[in-house]
Protein backbone atom coordinates (compact mmCIF):
# COMPACT_ATOMS: atom_id res chain seq x y z
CA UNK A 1 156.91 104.14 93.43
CA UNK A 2 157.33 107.55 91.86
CA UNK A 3 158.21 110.39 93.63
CA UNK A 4 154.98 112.37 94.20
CA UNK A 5 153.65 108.88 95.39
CA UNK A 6 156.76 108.51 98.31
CA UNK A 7 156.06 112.35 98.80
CA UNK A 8 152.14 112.21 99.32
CA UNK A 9 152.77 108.84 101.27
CA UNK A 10 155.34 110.67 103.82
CA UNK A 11 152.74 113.49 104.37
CA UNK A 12 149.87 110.94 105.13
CA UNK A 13 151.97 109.38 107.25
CA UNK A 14 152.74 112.23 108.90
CA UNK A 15 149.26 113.32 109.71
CA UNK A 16 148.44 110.11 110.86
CA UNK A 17 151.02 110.32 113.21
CA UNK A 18 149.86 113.59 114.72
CA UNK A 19 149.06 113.87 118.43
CA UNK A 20 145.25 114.53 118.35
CA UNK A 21 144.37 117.93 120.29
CA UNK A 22 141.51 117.15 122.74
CA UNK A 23 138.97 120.38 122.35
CA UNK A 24 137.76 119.69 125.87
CA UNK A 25 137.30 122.53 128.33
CA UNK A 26 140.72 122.51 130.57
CA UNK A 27 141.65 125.12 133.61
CA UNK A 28 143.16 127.45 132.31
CA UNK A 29 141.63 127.44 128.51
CA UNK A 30 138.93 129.10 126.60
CA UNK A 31 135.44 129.04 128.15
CA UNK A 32 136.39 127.21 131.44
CA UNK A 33 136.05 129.41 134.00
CA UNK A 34 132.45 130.75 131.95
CA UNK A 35 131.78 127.38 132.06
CA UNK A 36 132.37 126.73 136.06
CA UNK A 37 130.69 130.38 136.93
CA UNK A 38 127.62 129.11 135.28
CA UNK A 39 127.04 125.82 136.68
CA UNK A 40 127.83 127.30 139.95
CA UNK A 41 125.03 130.02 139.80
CA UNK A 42 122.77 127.17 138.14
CA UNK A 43 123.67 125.41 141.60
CA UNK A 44 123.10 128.37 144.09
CA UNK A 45 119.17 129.03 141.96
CA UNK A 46 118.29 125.27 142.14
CA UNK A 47 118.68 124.50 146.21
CA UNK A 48 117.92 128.04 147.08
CA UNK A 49 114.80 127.42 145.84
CA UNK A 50 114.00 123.90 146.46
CA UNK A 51 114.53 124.51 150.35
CA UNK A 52 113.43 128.27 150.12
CA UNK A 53 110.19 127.06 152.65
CA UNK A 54 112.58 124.76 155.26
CA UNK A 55 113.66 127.63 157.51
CA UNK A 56 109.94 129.56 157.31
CA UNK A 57 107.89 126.37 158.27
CA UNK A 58 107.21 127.62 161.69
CA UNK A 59 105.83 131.24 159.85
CA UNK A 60 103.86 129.32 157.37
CA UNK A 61 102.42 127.07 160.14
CA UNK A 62 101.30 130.40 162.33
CA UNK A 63 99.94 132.39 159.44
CA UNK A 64 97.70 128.96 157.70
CA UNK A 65 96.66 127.56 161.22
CA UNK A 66 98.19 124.32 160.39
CA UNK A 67 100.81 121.73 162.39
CA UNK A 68 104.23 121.02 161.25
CA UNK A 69 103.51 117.83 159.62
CA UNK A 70 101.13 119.76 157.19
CA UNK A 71 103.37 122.60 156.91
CA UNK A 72 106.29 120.31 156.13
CA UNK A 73 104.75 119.28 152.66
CA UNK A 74 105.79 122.77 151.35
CA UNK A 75 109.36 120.82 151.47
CA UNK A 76 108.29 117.77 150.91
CA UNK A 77 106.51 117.98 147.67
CA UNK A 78 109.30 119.73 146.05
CA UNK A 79 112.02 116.94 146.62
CA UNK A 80 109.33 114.45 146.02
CA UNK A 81 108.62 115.94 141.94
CA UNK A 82 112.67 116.44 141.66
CA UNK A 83 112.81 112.82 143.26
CA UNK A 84 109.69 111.59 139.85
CA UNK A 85 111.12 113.64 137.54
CA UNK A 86 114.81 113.45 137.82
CA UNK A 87 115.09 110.18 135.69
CA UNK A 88 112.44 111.53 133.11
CA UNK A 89 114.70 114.53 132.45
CA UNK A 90 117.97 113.06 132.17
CA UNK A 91 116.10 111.07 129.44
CA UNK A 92 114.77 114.33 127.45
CA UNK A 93 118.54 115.63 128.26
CA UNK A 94 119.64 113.02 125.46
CA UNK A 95 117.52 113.97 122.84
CA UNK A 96 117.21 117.33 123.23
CA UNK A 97 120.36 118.43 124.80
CA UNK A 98 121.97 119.55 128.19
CA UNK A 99 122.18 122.95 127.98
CA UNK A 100 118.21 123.03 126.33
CA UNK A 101 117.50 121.04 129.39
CA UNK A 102 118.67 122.93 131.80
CA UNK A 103 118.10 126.74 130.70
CA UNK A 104 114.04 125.30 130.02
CA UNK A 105 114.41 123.77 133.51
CA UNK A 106 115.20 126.71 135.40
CA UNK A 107 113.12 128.85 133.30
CA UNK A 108 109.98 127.46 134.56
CA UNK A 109 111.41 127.15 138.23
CA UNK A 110 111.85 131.10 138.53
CA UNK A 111 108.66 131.44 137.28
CA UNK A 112 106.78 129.53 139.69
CA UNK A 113 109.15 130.95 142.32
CA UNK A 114 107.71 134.64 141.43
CA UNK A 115 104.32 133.12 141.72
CA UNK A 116 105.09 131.40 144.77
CA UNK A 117 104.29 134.41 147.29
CA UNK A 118 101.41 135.24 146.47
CA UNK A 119 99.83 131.68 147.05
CA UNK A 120 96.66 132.03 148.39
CA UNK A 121 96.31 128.66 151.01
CA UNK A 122 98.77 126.23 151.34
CA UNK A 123 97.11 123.83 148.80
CA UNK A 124 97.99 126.52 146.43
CA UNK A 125 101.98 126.65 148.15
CA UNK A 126 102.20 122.79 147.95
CA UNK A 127 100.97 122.52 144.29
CA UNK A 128 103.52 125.83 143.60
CA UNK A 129 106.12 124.11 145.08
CA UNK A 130 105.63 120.13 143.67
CA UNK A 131 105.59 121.85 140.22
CA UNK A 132 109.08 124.25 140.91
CA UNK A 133 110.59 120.59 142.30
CA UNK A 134 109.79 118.75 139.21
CA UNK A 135 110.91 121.48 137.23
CA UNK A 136 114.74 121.87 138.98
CA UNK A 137 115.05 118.25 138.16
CA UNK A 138 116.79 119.03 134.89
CA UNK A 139 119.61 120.68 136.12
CA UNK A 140 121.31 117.26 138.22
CA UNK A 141 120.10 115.51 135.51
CA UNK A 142 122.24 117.53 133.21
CA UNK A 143 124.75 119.11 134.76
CA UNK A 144 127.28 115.99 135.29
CA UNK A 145 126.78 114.85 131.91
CA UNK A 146 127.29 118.55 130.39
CA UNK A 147 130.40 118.35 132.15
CA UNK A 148 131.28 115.20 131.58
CA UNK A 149 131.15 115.93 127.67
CA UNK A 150 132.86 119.30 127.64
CA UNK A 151 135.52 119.16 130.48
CA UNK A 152 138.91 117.24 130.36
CA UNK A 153 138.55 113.96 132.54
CA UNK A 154 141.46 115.14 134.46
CA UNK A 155 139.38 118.43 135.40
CA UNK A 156 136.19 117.03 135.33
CA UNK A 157 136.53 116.38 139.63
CA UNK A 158 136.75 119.74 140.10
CA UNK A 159 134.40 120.79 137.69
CA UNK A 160 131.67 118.90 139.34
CA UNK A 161 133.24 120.02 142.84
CA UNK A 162 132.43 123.32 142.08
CA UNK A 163 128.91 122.76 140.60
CA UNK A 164 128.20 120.95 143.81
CA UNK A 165 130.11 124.11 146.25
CA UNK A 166 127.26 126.04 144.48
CA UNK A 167 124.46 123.10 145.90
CA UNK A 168 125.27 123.72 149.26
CA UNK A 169 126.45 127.60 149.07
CA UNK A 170 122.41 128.10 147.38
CA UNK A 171 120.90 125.70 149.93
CA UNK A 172 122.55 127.34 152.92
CA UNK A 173 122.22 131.01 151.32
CA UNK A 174 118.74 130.08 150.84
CA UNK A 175 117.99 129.46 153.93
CA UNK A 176 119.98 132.16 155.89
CA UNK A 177 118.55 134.89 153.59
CA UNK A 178 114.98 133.97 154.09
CA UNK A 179 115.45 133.54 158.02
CA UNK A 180 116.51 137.50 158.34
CA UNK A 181 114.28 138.74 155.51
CA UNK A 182 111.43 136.88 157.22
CA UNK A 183 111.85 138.30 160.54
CA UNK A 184 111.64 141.90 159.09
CA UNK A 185 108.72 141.20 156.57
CA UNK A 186 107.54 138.58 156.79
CA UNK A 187 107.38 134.90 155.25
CA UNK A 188 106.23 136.05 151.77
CA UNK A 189 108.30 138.73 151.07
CA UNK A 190 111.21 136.09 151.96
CA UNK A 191 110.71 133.62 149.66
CA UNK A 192 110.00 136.67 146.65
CA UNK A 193 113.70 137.47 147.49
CA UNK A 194 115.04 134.05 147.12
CA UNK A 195 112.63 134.09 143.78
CA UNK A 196 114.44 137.44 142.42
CA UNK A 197 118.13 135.68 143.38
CA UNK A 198 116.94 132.79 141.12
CA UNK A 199 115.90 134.47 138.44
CA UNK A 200 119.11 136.69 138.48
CA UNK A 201 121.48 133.37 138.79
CA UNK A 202 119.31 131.96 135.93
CA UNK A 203 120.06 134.57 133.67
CA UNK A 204 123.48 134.65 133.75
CA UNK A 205 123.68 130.98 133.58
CA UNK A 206 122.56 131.50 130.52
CA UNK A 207 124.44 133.89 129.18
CA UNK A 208 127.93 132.41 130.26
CA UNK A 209 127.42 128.78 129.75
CA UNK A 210 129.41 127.62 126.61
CA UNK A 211 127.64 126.46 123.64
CA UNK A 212 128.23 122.55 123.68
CA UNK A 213 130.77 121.20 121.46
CA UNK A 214 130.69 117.61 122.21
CA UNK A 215 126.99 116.50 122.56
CA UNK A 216 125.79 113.84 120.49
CA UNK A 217 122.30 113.71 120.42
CA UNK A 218 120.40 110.09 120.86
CA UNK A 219 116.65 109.04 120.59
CA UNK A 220 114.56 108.62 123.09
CA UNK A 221 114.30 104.97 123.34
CA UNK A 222 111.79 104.44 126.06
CA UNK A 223 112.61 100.58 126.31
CA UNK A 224 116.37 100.75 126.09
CA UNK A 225 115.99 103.22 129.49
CA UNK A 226 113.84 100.58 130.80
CA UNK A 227 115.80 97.68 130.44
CA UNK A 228 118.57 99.92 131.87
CA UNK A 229 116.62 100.66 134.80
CA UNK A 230 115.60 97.26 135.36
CA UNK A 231 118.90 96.02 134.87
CA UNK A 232 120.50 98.88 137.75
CA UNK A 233 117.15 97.95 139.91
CA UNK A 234 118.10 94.14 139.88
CA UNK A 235 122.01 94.64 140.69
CA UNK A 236 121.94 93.91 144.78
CA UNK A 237 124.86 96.53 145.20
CA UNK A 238 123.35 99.52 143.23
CA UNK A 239 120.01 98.69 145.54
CA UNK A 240 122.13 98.85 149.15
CA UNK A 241 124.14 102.35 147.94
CA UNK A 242 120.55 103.91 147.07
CA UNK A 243 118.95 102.53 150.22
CA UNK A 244 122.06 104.16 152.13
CA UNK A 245 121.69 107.39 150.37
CA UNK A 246 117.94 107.25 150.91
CA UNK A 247 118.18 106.39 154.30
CA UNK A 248 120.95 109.54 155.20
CA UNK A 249 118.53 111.79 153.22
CA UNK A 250 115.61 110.88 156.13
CA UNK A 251 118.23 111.57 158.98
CA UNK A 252 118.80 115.07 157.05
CA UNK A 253 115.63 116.12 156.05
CA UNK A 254 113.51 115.31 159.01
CA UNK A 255 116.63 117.24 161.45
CA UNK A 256 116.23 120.39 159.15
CA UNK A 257 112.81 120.32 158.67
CA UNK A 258 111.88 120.20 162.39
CA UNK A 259 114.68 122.23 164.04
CA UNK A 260 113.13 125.81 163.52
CA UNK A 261 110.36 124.78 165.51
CA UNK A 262 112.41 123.36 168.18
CA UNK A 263 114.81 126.67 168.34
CA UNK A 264 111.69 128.80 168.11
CA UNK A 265 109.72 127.29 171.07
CA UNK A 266 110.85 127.22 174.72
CA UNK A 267 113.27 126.60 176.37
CA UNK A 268 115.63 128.04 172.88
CA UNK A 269 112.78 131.16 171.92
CA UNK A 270 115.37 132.19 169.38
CA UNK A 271 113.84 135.20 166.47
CA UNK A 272 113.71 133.88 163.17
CA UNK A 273 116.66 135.99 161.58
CA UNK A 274 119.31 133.54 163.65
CA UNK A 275 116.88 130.57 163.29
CA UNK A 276 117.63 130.87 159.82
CA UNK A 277 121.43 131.03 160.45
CA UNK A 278 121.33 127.59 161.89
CA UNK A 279 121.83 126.30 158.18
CA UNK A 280 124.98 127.87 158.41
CA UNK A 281 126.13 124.70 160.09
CA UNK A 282 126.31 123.47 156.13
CA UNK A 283 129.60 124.83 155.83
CA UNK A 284 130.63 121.68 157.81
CA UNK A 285 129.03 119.34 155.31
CA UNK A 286 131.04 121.13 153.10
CA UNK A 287 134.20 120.14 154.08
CA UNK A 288 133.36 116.65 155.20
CA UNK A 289 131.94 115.59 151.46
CA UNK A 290 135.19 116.75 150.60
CA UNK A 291 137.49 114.88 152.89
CA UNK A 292 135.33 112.01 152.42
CA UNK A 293 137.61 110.50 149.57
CA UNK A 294 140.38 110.19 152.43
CA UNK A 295 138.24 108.70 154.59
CA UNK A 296 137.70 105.97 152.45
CA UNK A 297 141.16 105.82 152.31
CA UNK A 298 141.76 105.24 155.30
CA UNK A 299 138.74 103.12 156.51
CA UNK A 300 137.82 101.30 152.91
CA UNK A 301 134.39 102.30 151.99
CA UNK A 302 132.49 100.32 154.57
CA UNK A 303 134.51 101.89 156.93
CA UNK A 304 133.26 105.34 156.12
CA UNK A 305 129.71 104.56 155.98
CA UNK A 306 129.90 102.85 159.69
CA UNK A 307 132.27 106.49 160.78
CA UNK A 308 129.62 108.75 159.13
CA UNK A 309 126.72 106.49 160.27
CA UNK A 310 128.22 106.76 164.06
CA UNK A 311 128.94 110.30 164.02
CA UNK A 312 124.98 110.95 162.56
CA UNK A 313 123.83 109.03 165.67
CA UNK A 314 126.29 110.64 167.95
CA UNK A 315 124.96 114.19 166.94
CA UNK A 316 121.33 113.09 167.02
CA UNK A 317 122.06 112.06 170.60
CA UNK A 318 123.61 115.08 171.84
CA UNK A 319 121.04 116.75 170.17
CA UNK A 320 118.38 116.00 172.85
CA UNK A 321 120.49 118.21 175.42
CA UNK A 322 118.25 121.38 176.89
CA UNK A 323 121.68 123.31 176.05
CA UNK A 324 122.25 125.67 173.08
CA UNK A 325 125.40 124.75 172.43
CA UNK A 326 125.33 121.00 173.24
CA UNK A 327 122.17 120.82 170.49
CA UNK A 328 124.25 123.28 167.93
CA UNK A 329 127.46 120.65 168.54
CA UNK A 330 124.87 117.43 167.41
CA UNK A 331 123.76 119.60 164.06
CA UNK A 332 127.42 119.83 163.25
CA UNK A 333 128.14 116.24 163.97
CA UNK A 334 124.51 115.20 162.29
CA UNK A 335 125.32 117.30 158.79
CA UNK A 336 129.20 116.57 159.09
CA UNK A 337 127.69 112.30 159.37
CA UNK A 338 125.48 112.84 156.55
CA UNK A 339 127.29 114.76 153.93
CA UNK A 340 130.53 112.32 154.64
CA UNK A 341 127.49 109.75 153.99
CA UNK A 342 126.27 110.75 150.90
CA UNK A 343 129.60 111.45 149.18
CA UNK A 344 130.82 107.88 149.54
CA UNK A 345 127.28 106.54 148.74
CA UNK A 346 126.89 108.54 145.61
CA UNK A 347 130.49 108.23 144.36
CA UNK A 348 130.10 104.01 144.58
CA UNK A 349 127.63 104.37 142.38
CA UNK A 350 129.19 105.84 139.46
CA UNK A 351 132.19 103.51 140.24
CA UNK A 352 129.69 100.12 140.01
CA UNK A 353 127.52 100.73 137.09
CA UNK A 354 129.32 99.83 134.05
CA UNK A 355 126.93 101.23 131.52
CA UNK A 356 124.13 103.36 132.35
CA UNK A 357 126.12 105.63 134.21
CA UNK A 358 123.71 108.40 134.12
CA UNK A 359 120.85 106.58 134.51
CA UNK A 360 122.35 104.61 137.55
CA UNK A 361 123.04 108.50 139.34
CA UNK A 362 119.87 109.62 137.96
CA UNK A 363 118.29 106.59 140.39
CA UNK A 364 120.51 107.46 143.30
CA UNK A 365 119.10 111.07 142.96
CA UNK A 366 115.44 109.71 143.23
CA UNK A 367 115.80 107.44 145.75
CA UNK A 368 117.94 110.07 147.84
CA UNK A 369 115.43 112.89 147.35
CA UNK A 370 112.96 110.22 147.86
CA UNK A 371 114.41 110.12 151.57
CA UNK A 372 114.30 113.48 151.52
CA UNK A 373 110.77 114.17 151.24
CA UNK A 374 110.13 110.52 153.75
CA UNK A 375 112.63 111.97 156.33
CA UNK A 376 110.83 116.15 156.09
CA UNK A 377 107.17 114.25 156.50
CA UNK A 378 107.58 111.59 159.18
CA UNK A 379 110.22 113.42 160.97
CA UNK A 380 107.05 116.41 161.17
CA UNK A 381 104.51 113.83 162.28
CA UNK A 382 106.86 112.55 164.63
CA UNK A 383 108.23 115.66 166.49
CA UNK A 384 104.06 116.63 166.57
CA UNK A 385 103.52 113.51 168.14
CA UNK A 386 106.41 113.54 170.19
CA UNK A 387 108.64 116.49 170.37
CA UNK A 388 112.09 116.64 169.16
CA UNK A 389 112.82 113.58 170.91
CA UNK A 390 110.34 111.43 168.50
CA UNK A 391 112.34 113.37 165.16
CA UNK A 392 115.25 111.99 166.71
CA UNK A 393 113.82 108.51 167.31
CA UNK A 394 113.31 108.29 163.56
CA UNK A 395 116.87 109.51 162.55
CA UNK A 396 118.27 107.08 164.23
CA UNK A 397 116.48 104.23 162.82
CA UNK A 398 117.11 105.23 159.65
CA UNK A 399 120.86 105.23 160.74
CA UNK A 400 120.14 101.89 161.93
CA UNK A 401 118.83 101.11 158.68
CA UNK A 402 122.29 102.25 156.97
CA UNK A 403 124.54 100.12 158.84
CA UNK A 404 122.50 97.37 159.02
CA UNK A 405 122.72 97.27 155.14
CA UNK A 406 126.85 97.76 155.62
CA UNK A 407 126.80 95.19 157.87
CA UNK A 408 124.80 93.23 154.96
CA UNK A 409 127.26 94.31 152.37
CA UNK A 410 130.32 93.21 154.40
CA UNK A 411 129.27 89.65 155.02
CA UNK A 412 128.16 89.84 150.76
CA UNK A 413 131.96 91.05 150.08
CA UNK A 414 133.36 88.02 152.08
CA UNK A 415 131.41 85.38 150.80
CA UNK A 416 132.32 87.25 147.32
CA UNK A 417 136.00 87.10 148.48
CA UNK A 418 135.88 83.64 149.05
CA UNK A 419 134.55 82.50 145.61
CA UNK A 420 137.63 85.18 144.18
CA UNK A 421 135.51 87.88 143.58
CA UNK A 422 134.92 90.94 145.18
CA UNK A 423 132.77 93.76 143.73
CA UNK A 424 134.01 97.39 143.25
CA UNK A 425 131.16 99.06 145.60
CA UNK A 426 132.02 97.40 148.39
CA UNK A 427 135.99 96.84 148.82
């Protein structure tokens, strides 16, 4: 071999044997905190929104002449489109890309949300609102996978922790805001404010969030997704952790539908500004999704779901007391429940599905905004029918629903344990 040969072969070698430099987002690096800023306003615009009605149901009921349960569709049809359209949109997400998705997403959401005030019955307000819910379904089903593609795995937890802080910092926010602003001006004027936040949030979402580096863009395939859906839709375990998340999302929505017309009314008569300030109570949810990993620790995930399915039930108990306090203690124990809930339901799913990861979340999503819509509904007709106690009657059969299904999964684990093999989602 000549020399220029032994010299070109050393520097091939050489190259070959060069660590390769991941171009990921890290903490720390280029773009990352941009990055985390703008999913976190993204966050804050798409559940201030989507519950921007919740806390004003009782105002919206006075000024149409309607009941709760008719009221409660203002909520209802928004989680209900985001619960259609969420699988849909993480489809067109693929093709077109994540970023494309979500700017065009909440694009048309801040529209409708300027329109929203100015509805003229509440035909007009439901329609507003089912079109603004199908809209803000592209940002969960884009946001995990935009992260997923740009962030370092070892980030990529608290990456998405921070795009979900900005879930429940909008969906509180959103409700606290409009509670005060609504007492001063009215119901209207509240939800325009939460509409001008959006469109504020939305704009600098845009403006900070990185180009992506990393997306690969695929073809929409409509019977690959099927057989992908089909294939999560026939796995028994995948079905149990979406009934469980469904099933928490009916305890949740109906509670926080319902309770400003409980705390409004007699014997509570609280003014609308600290009705709103109830939601504040979310900070607890907070912390639980995020001790919830410990939990599970500690307990093994059946464990958890029977601790936050107990504590749900305890608080919806308690909750019946003719005492302030005593009925304040049962929200913190009913949100504390279901947010512990719905972290270790929605993290077994991504840990089961093997392939299809996105589509597999993109079907806990629906089915848990599914329950959402189910729980803001019957837990209306119920507390019309029969005060709070009849909202709380259908909490806790939905929390009887959940463990039942544990109690379903546990006996599946053993026999599975038995025949030497025991499935991820439910060790």
């Amino acid at each position: 071999m000549s020399p220029a040969s032994t010299e070109a072969s050393t520097i091939v070698g050489a190259a070959s044997s060069a660590p390769v430099v991941d171009s990921r987002m890290a903490p720390g690096g280029p773009g990352y905190r941009r990055m985390s800023f703008a999913l976190f306003l993204a966050g804050v615009a798409t559940f201030a929104l989507l519950y921007s009605t919740q806390a004003l149901l009782p105002l919206i009921s006075g000024e149409f002449g309607v009941a709760a349960s008719e009221a409660s569709w203002t909520v209802a049809a928004a989680t209900g489109a985001l619960a259609l359209f969420v699988l849909p949109m993480s489809a067109l997400s693929e093709r077109f890309g994540r970023r494309t998705v979500m700017t065009a997403s909440l694009a048309v959401a801040v529209t409708v949300g300027l329109l929203v005030p100015f509805a003229p019955s509440l035909t007009a307000l439901v329609v507003l609102r089912a079109v603004q819910g199908a809209a803000l379904a592209g940002l969960p089903a884009s946001a995990t996978a935009y992260l997923a593609e740009e962030v370092r795995p070892k980030a990529l937890v608290t990456a998405i922790g921070l795009f979900v802080a900005g879930n429940s910092v909008g969906g509180m926010s959103g409700r606290v805001i409009t509670g005060w602003v609504a007492q001063e001006w009215g119901w209207r004027v509240a939800v325009g404010v939460i509409g001008a936040i959006a469109v504020a949030c939305a704009v600098a979402f845009r403006a900070l969030l990185p180009a992506p580096k990393h997306f690969v863009a695929g073809s929409l395939r409509p019977r690959v997704l099927a057989r992908t859906v089909r294939d999560h839709l026939s796995d028994p375990l995948l079905c149990r952790l979406y009934a469980i998340g469904a099933l928490f999302m009916t305890v949740f929505g109906g509670v926080y539908t319902v309770i400003g017309y409980r705390l409004s009314e007699a014997p509570f008569g609280l003014p609308q500004g600290v009705v709103g300030s109830i939601f504040l109570v979310y900070l607890v949810g907070t912390v639980s999704a995020s001790t919830a990993g410990r939990l599970v620790g500690r307990l093994g995930r059946r464990g958890a779901l029977y601790a936050a399915g107990g504590t749900t039930a305890a608080g919806l108990v308690l909750s019946l007391a003719g005492s302030l306090p005593l009925v304040l203690l049962g929200l913190v124990l009913i949100t504390g429940g279901f947010f512990a809930g719905h972290a270790v339901a929605s993290s077994a799913v991504s840990k089961t599905a093997t392939r299809g990861r996105a589509q597999a979340s993109a079907l806990y999503q629906s089915a848990y905004y599914v329950g959402s819509s189910a729980g803001s509904m019957v837990g209306a007709v119920a507390f019309h029918a029969g005060g709070w106690a009849g909202t709380v009657g259908v909490g806790l059969l939905a929390v009887v629903g959940v463990v039942t299904i544990t109690v379903f999964g546990t006996r599946a684990a053993r026999v599975a344990a038995r025949r030497g093999r025991v499935p991820v989602a439910v060790r």
